[in-house]
Protein backbone atom coordinates (compact mmCIF):
# COMPACT_ATOMS: atom_id res chain seq x y z
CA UNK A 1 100.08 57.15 -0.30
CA UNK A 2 98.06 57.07 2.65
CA UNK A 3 95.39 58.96 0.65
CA UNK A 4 95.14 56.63 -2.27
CA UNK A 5 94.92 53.53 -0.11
CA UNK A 6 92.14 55.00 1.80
CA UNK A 7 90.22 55.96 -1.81
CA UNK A 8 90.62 52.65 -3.22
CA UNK A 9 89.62 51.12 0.19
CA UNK A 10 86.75 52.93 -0.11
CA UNK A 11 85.92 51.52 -3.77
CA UNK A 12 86.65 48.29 -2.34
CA UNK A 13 90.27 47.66 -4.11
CA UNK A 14 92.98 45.73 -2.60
CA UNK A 15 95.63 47.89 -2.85
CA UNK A 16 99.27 47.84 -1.91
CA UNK A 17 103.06 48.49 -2.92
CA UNK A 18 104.80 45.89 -4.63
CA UNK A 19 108.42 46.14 -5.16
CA UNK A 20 110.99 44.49 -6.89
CA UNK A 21 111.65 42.81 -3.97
CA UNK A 22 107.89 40.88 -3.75
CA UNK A 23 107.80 40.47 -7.77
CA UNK A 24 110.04 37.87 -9.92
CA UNK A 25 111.37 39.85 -12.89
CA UNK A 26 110.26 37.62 -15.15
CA UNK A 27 106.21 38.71 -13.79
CA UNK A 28 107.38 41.80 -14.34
CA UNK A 29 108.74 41.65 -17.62
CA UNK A 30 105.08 39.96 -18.31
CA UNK A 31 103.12 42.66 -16.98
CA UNK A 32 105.17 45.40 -19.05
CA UNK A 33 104.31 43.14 -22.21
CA UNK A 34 101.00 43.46 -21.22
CA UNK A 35 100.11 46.59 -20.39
CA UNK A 36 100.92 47.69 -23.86
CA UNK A 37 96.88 46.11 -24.66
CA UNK A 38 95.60 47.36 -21.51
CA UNK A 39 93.46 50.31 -23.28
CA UNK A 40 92.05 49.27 -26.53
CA UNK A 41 91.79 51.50 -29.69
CA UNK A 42 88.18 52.01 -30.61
CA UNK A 43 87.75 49.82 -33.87
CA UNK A 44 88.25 46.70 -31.24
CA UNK A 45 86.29 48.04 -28.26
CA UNK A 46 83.02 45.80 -29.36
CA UNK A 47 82.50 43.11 -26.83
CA UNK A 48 81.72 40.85 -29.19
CA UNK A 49 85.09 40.50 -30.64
CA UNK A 50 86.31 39.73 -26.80
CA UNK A 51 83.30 37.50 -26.87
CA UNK A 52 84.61 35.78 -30.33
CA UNK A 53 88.26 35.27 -28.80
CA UNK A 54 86.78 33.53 -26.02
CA UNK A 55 84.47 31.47 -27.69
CA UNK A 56 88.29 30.10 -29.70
CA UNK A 57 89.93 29.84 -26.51
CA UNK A 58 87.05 27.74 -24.82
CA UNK A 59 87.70 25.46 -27.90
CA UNK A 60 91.47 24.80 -26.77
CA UNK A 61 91.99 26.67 -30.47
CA UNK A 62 95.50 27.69 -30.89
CA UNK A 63 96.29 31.12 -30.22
CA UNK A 64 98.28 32.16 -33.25
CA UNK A 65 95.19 31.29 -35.44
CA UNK A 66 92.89 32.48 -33.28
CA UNK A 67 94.74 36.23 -33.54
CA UNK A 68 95.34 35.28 -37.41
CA UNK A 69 91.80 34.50 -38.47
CA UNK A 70 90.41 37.54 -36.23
CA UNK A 71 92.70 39.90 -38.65
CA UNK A 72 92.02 38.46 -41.56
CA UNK A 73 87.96 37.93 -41.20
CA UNK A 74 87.62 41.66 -40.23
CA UNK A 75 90.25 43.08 -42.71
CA UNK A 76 92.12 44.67 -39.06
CA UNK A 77 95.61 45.67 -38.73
CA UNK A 78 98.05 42.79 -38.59
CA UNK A 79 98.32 41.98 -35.04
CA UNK A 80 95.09 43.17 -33.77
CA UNK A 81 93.93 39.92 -32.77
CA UNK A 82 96.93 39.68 -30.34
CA UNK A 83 96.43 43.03 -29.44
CA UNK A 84 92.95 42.12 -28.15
CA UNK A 85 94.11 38.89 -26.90
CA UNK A 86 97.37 40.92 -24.63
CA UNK A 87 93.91 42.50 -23.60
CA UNK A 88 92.39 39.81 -22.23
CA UNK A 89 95.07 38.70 -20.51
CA UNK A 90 95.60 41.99 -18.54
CA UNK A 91 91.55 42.38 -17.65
CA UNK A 92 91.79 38.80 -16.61
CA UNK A 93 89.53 37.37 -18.72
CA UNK A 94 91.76 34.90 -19.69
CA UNK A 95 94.54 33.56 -18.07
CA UNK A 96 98.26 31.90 -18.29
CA UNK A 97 101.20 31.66 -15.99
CA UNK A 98 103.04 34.79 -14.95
CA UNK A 99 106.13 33.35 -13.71
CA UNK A 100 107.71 32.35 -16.80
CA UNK A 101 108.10 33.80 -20.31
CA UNK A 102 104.51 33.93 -22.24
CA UNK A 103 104.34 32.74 -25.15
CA UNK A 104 101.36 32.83 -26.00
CA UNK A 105 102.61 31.83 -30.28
CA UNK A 106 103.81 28.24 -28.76
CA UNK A 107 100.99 25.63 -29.85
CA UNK A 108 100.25 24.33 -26.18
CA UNK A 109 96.68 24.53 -26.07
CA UNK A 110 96.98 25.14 -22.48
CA UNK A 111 99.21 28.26 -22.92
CA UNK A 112 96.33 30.70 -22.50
CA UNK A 113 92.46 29.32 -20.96
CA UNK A 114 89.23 31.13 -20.03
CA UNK A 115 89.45 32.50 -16.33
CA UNK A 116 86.63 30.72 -14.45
C-alpha cells in the first residue's frame, strides 16, 4: 500500500483507505450504483452529449426527461441517457447528495445540479 500511496502522491492524488467504518452505507450503496456508468461504451463517449446533458441540467430540466429525450432524439438504447447521466455523477461533473438514497427519477429540480 505504501507503494501506491507514494505513486499517486506523486501524480498529485489524495489518496487513502476508507472503510466501512469512515463511510455511511447508504454512500456506499450510492457509489456501487454509480460506478456501474463510470466507463462509457463508445457510441456515448462524444463530449458533446455530456455537453447536451449539462446544458438540461443548467436549465433546472427534470432528469427523467432529460435521459428520455436524449434516447429518443438519438435513436440510443433505452436508458442511455441515464447511463451518461450515472456518468456524470461519478466524474463529478454534476452533483447530488451522497448520504441519502438518489433518486435522481424524483421531479425535484434540485435532485441533481452542475458542479461549480
Amino acid at each position: 500500500m505504501e507503494i501506491e500511496r507514494r505513486y499517486w502522491k506523486e501524480l498529485g492524488v489524495d489518496w487513502r483507505l476508507v472503510t466501512e467504518n469512515e463511510i455511511s452505507t447508504q454512500k456506499a450503496k450510492n457509489i456501487e450504483w454509480l460506478y456501474t456508468s463510470a466507463i462509457l461504451p463508445e457510441y456515448l463517449t462524444d463530449r458533446r452529449f455530456q455537453k447536451e446533458i449539462l446544458q438540461q441540467i443548467k436549465k433546472s430540466n427534470p432528469v427523467p426527461q432529460i435521459a428520455a429525450c436524449f434516447d429518443e432524439k438519438y435513436g440510443f438504447p433505452a436508458g442511455s441517457g441515464l447511463r451518461l447521466i450515472k456518468h456524470l455523477l461519478w466524474t463529478k461533473q454534476i452533483v447530488c447528495e451522497m448520504e441519502t438514497e438518489i433518486q435522481i427519477f424524483r421531479y425535484d429540480r434540485q435532485a441533481v445540479r452542475v458542479a461549480i
